[in-house]
Protein backbone atom coordinates (compact mmCIF):
# COMPACT_ATOMS: atom_id res chain seq x y z
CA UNK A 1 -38.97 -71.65 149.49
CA UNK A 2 -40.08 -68.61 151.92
CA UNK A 3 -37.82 -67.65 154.55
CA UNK A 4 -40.03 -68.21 158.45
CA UNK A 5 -38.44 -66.91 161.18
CA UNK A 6 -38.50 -68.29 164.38
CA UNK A 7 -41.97 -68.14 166.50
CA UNK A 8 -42.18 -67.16 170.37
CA UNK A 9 -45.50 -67.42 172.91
CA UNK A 10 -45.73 -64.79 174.73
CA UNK A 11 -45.97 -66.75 178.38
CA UNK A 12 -45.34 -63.96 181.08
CA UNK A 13 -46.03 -60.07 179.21
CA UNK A 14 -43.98 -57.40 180.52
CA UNK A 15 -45.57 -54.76 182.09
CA UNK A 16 -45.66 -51.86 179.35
CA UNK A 17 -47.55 -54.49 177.34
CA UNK A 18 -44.85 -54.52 174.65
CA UNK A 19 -45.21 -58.08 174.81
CA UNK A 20 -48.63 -58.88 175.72
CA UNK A 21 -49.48 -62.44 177.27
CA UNK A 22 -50.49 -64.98 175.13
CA UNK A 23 -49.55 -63.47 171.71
CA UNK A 24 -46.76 -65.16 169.57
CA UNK A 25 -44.02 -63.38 168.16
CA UNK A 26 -41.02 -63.78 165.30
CA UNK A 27 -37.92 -63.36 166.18
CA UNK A 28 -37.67 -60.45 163.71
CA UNK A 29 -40.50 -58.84 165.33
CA UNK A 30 -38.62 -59.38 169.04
CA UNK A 31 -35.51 -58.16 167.77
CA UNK A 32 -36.73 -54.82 166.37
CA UNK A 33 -38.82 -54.06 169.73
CA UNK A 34 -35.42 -55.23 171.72
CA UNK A 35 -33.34 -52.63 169.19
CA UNK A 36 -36.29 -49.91 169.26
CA UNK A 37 -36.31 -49.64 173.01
CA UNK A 38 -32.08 -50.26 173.45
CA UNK A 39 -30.73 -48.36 170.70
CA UNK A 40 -30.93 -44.97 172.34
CA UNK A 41 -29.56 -46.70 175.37
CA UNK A 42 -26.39 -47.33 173.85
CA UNK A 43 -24.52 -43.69 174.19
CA UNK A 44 -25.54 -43.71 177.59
CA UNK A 45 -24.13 -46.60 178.87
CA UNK A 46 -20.70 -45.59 178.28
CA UNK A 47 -20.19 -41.96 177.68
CA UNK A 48 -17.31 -40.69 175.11
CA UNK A 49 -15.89 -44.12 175.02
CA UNK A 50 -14.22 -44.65 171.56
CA UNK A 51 -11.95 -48.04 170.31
CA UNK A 52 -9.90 -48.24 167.83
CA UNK A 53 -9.12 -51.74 166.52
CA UNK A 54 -5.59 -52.88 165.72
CA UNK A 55 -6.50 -51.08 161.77
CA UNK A 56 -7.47 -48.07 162.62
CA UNK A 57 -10.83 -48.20 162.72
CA UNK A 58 -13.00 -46.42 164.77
CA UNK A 59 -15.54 -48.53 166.83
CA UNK A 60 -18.36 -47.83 169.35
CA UNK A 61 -19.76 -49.73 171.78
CA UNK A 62 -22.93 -51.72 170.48
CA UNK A 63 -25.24 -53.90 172.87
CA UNK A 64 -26.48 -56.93 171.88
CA UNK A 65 -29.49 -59.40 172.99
CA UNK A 66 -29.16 -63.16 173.18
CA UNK A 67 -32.07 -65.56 174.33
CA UNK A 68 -30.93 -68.33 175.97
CA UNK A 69 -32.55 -71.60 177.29
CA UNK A 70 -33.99 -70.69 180.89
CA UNK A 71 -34.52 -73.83 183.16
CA UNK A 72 -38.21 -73.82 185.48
């Protein structure tokens, strides 16, 4: 059985027409356009930070987008 990912309607576009009204989306198609446009975002936010978790390991900060239930 095919693997479908999850659909979206458009129903307010944002104004660079990455998401233009009306169209309908997969999630893996709204994740890559989220990633494409916050990815070079993430050095920025938080210059020359660098963690290190309790092994060692070197870790960087990484953003990450959620949808959520919105009430009208």
């Amino acid at each position: 059985m095919p693997r479908t990912s999850k659909r979206y309607l458009v129903e307010v576009g944002d104004d660079h027409f990455f998401f233009p009204y009306g169209k309908e989306i997969t999630e893996t198609q709204l994740r890559r356009a989220f990633e494409k446009w916050i990815e070079p975002l993430q050095s920025e936010l938080f210059p020359g930070l660098k963690l290190r978790d309790g092994n060692g390991q070197l870790l960087k900060p990484k953003l990450r987008v959620e949808l959520i239930p919105s009430k009208e």
